[in-house]
Each structure stands twice: as structure tokens, then as C-alpha cells.
PDB file of N, CA and C in Angstrom:
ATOM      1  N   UNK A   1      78.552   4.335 -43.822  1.00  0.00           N
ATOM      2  CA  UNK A   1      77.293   4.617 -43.193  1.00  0.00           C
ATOM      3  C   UNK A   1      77.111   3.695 -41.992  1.00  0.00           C
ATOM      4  N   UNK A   2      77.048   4.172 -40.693  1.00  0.00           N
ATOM      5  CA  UNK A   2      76.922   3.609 -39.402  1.00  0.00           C
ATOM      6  C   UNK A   2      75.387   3.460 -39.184  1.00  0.00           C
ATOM      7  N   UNK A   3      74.886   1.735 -39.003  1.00  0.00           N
ATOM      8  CA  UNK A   3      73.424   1.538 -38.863  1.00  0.00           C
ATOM      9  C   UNK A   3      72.953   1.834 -37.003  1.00  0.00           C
ATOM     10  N   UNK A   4      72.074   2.745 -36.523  1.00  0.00           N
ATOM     11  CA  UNK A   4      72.028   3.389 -35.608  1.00  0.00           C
ATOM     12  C   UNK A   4      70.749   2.251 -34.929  1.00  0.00           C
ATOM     13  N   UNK A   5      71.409   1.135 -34.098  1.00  0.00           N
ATOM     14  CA  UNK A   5      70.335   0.795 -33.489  1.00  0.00           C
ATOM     15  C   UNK A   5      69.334   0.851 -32.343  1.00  0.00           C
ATOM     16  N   UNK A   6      69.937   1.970 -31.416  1.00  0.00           N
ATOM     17  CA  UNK A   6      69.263   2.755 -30.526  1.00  0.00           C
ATOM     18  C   UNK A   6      68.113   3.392 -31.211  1.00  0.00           C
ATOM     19  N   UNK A   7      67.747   4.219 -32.223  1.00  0.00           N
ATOM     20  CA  UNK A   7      67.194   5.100 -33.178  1.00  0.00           C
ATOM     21  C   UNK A   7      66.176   3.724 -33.912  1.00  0.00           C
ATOM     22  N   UNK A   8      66.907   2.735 -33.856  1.00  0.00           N
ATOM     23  CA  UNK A   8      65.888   1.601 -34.873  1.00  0.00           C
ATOM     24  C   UNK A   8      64.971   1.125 -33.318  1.00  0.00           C
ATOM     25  N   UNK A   9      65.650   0.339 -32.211  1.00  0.00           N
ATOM     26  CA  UNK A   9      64.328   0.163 -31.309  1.00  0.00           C
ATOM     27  C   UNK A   9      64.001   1.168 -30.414  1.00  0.00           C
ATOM     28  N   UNK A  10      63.989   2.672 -30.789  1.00  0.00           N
ATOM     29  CA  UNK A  10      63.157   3.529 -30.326  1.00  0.00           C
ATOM     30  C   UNK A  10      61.579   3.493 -30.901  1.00  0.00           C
ATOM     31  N   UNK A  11      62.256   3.261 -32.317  1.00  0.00           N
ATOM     32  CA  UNK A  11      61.196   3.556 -33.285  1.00  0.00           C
ATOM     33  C   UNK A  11      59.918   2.171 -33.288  1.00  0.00           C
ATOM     34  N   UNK A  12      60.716   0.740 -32.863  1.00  0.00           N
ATOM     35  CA  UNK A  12      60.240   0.388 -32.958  1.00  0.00           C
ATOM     36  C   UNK A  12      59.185   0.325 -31.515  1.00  0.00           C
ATOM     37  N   UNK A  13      60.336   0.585 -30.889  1.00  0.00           N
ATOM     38  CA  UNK A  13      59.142   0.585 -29.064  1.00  0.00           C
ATOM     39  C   UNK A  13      57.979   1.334 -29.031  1.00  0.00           C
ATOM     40  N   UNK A  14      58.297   2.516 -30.100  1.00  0.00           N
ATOM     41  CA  UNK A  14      57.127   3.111 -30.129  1.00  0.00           C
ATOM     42  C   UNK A  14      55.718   3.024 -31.099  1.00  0.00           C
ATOM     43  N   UNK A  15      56.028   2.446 -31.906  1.00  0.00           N
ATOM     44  CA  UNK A  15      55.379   1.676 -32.995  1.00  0.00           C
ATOM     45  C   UNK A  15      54.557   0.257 -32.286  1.00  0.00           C
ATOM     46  N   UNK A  16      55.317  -0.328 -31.841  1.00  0.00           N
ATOM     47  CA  UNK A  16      54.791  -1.145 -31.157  1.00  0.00           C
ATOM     48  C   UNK A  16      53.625  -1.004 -29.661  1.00  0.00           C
ATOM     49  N   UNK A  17      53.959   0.110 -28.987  1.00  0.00           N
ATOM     50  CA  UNK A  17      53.307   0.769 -28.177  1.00  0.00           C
ATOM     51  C   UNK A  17      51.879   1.371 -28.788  1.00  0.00           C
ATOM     52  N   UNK A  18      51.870   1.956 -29.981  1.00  0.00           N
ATOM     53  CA  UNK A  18      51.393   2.839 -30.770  1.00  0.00           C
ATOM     54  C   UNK A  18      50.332   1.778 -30.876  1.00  0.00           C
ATOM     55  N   UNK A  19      50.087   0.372 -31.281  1.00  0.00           N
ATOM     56  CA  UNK A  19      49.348  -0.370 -31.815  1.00  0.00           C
ATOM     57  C   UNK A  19      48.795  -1.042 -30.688  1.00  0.00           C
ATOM     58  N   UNK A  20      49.703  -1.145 -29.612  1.00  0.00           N
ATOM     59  CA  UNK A  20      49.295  -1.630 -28.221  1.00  0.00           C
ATOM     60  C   UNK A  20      47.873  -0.960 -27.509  1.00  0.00           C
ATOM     61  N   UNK A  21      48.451   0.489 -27.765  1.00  0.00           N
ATOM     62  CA  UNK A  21      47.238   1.177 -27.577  1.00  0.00           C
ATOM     63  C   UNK A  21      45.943   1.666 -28.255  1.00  0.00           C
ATOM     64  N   UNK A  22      46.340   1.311 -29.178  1.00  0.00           N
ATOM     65  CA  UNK A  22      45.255   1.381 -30.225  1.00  0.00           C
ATOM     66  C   UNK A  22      44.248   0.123 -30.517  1.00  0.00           C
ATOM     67  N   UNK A  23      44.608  -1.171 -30.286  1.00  0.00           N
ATOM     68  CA  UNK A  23      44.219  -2.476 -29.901  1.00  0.00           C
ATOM     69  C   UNK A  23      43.622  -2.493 -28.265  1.00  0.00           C
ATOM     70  N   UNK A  24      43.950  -1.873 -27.710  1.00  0.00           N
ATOM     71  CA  UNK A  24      43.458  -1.984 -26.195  1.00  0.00           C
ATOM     72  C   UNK A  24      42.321  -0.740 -26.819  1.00  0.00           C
ATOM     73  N   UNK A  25      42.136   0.339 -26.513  1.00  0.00           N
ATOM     74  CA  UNK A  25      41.437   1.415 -27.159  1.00  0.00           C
ATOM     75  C   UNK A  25      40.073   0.863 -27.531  1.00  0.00           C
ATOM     76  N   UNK A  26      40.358   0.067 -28.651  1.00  0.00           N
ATOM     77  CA  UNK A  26      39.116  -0.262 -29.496  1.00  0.00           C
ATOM     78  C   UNK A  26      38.400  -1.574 -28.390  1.00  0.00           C
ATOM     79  N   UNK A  27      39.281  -2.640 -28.484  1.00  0.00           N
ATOM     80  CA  UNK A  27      38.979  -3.460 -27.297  1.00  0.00           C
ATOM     81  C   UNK A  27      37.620  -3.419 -25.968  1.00  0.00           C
ATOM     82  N   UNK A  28      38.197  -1.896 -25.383  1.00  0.00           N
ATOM     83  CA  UNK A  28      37.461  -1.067 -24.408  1.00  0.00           C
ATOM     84  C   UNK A  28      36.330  -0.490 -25.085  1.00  0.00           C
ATOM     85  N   UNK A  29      36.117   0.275 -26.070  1.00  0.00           N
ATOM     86  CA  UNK A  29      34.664   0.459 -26.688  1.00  0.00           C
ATOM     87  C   UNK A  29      33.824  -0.280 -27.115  1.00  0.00           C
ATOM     88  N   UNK A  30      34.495  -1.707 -27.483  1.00  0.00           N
ATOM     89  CA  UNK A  30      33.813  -2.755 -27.631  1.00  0.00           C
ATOM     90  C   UNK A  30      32.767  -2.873 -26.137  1.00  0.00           C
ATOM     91  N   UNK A  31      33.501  -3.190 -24.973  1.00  0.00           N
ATOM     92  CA  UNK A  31      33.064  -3.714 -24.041  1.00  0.00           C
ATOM     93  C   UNK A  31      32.177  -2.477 -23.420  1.00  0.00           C
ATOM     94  N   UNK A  32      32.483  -1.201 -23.319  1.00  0.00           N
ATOM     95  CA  UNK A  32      31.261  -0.067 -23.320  1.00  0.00           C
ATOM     96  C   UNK A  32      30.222   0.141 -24.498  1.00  0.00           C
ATOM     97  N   UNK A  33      30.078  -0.391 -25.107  1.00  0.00           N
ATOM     98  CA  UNK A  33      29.490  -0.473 -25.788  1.00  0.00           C
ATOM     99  C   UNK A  33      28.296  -1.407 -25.542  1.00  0.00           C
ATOM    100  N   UNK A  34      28.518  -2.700 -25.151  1.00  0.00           N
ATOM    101  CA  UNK A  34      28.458  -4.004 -24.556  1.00  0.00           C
ATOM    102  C   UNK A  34      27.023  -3.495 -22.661  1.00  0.00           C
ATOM    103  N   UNK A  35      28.219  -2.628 -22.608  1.00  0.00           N
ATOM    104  CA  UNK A  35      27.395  -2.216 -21.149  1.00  0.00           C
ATOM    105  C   UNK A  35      26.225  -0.951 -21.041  1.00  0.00           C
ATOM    106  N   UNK A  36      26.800  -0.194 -22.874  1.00  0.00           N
ATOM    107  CA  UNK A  36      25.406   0.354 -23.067  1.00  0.00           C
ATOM    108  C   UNK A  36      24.035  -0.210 -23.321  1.00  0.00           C
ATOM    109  N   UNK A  37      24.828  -1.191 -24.256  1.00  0.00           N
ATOM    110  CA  UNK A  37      23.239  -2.355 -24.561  1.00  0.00           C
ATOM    111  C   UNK A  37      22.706  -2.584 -23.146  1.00  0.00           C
ATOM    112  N   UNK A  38      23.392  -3.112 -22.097  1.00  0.00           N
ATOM    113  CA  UNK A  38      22.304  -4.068 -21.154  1.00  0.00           C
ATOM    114  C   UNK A  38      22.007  -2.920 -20.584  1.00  0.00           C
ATOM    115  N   UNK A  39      22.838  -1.446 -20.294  1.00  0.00           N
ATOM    116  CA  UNK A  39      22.240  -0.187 -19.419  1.00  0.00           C
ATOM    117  C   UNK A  39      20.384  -0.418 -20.105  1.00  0.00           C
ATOM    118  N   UNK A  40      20.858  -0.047 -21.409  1.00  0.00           N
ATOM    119  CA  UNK A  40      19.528   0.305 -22.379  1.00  0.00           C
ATOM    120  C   UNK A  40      18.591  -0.495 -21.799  1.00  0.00           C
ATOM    121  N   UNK A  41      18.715  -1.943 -22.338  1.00  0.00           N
ATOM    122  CA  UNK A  41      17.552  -2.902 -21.004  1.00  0.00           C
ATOM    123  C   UNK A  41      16.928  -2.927 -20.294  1.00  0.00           C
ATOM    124  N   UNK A  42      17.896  -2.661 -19.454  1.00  0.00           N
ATOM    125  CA  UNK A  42      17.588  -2.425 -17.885  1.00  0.00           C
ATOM    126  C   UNK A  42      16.915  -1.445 -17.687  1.00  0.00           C
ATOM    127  N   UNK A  43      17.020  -0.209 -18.273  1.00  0.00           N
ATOM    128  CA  UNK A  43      16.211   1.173 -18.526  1.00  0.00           C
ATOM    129  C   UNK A  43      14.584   0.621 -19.123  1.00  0.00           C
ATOM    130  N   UNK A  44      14.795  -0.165 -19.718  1.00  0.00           N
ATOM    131  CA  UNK A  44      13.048  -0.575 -20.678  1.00  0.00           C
ATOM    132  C   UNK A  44      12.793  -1.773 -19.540  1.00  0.00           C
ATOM    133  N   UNK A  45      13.417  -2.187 -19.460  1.00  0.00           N
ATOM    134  CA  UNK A  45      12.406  -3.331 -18.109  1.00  0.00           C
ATOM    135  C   UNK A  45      12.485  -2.334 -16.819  1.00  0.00           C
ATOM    136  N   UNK A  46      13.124  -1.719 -16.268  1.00  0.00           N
ATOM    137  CA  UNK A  46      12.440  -0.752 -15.577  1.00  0.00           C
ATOM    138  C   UNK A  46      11.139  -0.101 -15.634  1.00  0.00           C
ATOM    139  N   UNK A  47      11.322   0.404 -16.646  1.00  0.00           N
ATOM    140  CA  UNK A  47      10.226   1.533 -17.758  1.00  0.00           C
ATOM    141  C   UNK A  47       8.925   0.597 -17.675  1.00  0.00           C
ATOM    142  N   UNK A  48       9.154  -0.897 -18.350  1.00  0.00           N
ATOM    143  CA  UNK A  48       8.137  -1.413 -17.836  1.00  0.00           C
ATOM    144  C   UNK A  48       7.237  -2.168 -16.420  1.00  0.00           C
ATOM    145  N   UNK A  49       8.496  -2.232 -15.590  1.00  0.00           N
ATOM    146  CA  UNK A  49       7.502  -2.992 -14.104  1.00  0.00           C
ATOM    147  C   UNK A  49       7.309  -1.614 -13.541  1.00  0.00           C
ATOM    148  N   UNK A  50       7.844  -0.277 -13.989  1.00  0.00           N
ATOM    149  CA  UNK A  50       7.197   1.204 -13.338  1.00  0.00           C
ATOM    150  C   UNK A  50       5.359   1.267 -13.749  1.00  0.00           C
ATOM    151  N   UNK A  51       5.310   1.120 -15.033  1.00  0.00           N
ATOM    152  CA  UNK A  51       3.878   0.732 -15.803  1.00  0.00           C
ATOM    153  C   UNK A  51       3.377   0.359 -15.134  1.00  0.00           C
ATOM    154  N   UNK A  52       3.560  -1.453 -14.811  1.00  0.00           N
ATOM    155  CA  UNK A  52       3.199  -2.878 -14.599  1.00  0.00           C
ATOM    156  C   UNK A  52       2.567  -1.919 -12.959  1.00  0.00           C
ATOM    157  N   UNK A  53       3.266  -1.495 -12.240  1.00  0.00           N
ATOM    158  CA  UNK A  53       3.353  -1.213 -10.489  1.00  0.00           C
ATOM    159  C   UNK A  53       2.354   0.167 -10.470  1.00  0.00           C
ATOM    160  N   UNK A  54       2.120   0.776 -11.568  1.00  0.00           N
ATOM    161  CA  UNK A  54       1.168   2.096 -11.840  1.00  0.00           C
ATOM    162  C   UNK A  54      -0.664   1.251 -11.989  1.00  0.00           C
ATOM    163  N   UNK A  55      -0.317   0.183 -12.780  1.00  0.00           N
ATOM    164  CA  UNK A  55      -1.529  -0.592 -13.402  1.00  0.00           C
ATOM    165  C   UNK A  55      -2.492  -1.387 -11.577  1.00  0.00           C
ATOM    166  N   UNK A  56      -0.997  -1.742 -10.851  1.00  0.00           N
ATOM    167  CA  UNK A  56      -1.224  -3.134  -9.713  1.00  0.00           C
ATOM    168  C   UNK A  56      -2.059  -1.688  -9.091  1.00  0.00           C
ATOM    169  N   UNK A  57      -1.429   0.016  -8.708  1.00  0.00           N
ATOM    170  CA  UNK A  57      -2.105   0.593  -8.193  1.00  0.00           C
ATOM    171  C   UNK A  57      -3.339   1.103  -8.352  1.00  0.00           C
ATOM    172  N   UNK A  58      -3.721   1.407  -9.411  1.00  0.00           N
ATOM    173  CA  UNK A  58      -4.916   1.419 -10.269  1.00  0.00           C
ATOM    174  C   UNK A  58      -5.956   0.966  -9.647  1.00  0.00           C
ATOM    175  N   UNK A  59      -5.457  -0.655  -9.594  1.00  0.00           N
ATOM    176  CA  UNK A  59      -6.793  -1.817  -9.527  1.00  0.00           C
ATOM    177  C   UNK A  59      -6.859  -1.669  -8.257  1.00  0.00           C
ATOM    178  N   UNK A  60      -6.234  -1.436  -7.349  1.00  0.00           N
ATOM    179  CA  UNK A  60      -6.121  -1.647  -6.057  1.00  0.00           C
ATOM    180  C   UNK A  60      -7.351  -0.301  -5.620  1.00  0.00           C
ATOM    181  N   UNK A  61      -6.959   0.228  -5.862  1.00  0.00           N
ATOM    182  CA  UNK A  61      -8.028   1.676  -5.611  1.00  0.00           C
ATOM    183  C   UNK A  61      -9.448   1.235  -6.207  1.00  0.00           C
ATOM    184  N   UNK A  62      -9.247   0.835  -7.592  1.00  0.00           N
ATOM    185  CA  UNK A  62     -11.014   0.421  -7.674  1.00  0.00           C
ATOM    186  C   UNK A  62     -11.390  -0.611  -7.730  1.00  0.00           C
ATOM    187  N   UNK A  63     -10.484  -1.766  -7.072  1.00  0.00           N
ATOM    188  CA  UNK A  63     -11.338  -2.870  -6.386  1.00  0.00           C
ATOM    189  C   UNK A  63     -12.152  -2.993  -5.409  1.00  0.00           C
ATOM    190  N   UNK A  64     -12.620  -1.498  -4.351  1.00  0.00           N
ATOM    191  CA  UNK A  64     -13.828  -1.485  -3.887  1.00  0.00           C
ATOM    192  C   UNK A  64     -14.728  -0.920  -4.632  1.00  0.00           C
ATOM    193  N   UNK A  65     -14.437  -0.583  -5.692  1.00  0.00           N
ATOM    194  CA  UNK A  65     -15.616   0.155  -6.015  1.00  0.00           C
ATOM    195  C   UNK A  65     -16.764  -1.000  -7.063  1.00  0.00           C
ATOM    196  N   UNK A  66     -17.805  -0.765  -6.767  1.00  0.00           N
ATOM    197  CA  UNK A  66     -19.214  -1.440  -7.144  1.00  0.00           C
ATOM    198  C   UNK A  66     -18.903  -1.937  -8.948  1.00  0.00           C
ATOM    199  N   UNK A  67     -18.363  -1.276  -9.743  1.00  0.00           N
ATOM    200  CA  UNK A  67     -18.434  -1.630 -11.274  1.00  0.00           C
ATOM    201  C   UNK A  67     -17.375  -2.998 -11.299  1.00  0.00           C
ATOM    202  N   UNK A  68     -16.196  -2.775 -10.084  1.00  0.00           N
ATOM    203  CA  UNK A  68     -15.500  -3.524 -10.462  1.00  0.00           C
ATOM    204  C   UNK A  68     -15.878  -5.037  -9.545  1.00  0.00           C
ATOM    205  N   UNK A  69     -16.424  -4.775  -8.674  1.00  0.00           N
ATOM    206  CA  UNK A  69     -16.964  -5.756  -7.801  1.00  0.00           C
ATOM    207  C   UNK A  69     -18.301  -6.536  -9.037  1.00  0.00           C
ATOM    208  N   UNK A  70     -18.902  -5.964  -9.530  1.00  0.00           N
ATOM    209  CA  UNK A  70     -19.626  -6.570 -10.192  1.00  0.00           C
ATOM    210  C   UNK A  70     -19.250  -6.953 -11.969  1.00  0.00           C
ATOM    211  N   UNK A  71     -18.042  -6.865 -12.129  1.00  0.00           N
ATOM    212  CA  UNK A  71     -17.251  -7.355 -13.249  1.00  0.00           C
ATOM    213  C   UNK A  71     -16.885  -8.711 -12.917  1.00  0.00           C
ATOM    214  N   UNK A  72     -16.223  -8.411 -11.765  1.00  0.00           N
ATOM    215  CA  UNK A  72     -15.625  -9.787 -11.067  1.00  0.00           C
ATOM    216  C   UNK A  72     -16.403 -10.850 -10.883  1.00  0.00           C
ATOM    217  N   UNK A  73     -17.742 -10.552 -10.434  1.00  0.00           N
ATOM    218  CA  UNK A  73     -18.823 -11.167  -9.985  1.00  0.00           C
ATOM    219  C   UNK A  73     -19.647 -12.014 -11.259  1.00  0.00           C
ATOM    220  N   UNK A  74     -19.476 -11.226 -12.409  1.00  0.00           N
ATOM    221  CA  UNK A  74     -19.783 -11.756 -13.403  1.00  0.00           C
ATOM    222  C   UNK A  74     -18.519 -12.463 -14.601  1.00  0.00           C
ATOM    223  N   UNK A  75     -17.864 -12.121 -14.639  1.00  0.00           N
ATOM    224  CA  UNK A  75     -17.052 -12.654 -14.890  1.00  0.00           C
ATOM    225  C   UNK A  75     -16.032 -13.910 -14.430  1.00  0.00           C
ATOM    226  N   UNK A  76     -16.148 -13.971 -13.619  1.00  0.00           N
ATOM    227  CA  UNK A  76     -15.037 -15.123 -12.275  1.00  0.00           C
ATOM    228  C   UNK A  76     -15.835 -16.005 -11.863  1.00  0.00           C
ATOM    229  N   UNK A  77     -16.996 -15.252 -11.327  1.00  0.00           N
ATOM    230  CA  UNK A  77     -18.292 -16.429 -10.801  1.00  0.00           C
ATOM    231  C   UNK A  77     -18.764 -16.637 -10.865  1.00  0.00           C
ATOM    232  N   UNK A  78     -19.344 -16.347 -12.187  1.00  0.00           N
ATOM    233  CA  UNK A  78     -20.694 -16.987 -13.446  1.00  0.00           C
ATOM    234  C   UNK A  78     -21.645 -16.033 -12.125  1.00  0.00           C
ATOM    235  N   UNK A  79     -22.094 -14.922 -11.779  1.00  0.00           N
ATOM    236  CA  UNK A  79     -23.219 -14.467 -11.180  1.00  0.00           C
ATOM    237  C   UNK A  79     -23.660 -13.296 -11.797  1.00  0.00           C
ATOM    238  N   UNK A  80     -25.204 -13.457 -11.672  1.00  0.00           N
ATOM    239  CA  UNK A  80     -25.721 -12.367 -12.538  1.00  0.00           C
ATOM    240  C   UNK A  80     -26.950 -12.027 -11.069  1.00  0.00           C
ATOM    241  N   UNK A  81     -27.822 -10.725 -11.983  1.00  0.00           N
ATOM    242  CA  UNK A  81     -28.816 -10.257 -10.871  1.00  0.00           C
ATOM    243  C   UNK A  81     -29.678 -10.991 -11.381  1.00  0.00           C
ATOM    244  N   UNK A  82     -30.519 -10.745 -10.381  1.00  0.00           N
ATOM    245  CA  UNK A  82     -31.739 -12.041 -10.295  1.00  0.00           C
ATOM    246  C   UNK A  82     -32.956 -11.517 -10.940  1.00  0.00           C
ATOM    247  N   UNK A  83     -33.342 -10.408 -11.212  1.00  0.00           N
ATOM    248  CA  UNK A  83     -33.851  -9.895 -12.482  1.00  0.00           C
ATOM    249  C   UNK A  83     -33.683 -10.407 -13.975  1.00  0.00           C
ATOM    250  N   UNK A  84     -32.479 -10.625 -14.331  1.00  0.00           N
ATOM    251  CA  UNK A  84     -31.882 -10.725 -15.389  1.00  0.00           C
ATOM    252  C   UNK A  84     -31.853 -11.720 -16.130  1.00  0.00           C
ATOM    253  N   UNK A  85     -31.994 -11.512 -17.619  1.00  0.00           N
ATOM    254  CA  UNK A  85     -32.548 -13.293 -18.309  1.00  0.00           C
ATOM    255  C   UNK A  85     -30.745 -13.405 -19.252  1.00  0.00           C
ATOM    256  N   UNK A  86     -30.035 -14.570 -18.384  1.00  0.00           N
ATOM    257  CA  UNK A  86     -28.693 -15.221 -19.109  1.00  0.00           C
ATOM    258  C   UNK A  86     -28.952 -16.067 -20.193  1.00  0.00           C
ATOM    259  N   UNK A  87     -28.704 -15.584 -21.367  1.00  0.00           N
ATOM    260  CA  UNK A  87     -28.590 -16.513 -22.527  1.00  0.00           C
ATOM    261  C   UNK A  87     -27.184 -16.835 -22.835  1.00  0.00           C
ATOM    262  N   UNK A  88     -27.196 -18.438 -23.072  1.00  0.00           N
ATOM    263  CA  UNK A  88     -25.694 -19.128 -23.283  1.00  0.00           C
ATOM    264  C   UNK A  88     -25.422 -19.702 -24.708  1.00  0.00           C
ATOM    265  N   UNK A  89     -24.298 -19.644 -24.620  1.00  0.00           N
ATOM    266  CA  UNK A  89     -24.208 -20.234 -26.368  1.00  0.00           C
ATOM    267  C   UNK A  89     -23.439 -21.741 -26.406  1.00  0.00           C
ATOM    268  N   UNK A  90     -23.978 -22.101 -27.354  1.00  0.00           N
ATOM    269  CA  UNK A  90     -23.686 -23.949 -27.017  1.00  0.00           C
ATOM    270  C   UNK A  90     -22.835 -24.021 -28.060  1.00  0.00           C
TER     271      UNK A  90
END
């Protein structure tokens, strides 16, 4: 019986290849995987300064208007109307 070693490191080149790629393979889904997480992130902190930049426009529009001028007024600068009796709590 003649031991055929062409036939033995075929088998093994390919065996060895076989695992090469299968180790690289997984490797790579690791690291996409990796870049789905921070995609995901980046998608929700987006999601939120889109909010945050909807809210800044909001105020901006009814900071002339009278309810909010007189929120501010009472709130920020201790001012009330001059009609009006302020009771404080000690």
C-alpha cells in the first residue's frame, strides 16, 4: 500500500482553508454587529436632538406671545401685576 502524499496535503490545505474561513467569517459578524450597535445610537441620539430642535422651535414662535412673556415675567423675575395680592411661604 503506497501512502499518497499529494492527496494527504490537498486535504489538508483545504481543511485548513476551510477553518481559515470560517474563523475570519465569524470574526467579521462580530465586528458588523459591533457597527450595528453604534448605527442603532446614532439613530436614537439623532431621534433625539430632531425632538430637542422641534421643542428650541416651538419656544421660539411663542416667545412673543403675551402668556409666555408673562410666565417668564413671573417666574425669572419675581414680577407680578400690580393689582395682585403675592403670598409667600417661609
Amino acid at each position: 500500500m503506497k501512502f499518497n502524499y499529494k492527496k494527504l496535503l490537498k486535504k489538508v490545505f483545504i481543511i485548513t482553508f476551510i477553518i481559515y474561513f470560517t474563523v475570519t467569517i465569524y470574526h467579521q459578524q462580530i465586528t458588523l454587529n459591533s457597527y450595528q450597535d453604534n448605527i442603532m445610537a446614532v439613530e436614537e441620539e439623532i431621534k433625539e436632538e430632531e425632538e430637542y430642535k422641534e421643542s428650541l422651535v416651538s419656544l421660539k414662535e411663542n416667545s412673543n406671545s403675551l402668556e409666555y412673556i408673562e410666565t417668564i415675567a413671573r417666574e425669572k423675575l419675581n414680577m407680578y401685576k400690580p393689582d395682585e395680592k403675592v403670598y409667600r411661604d417661609r
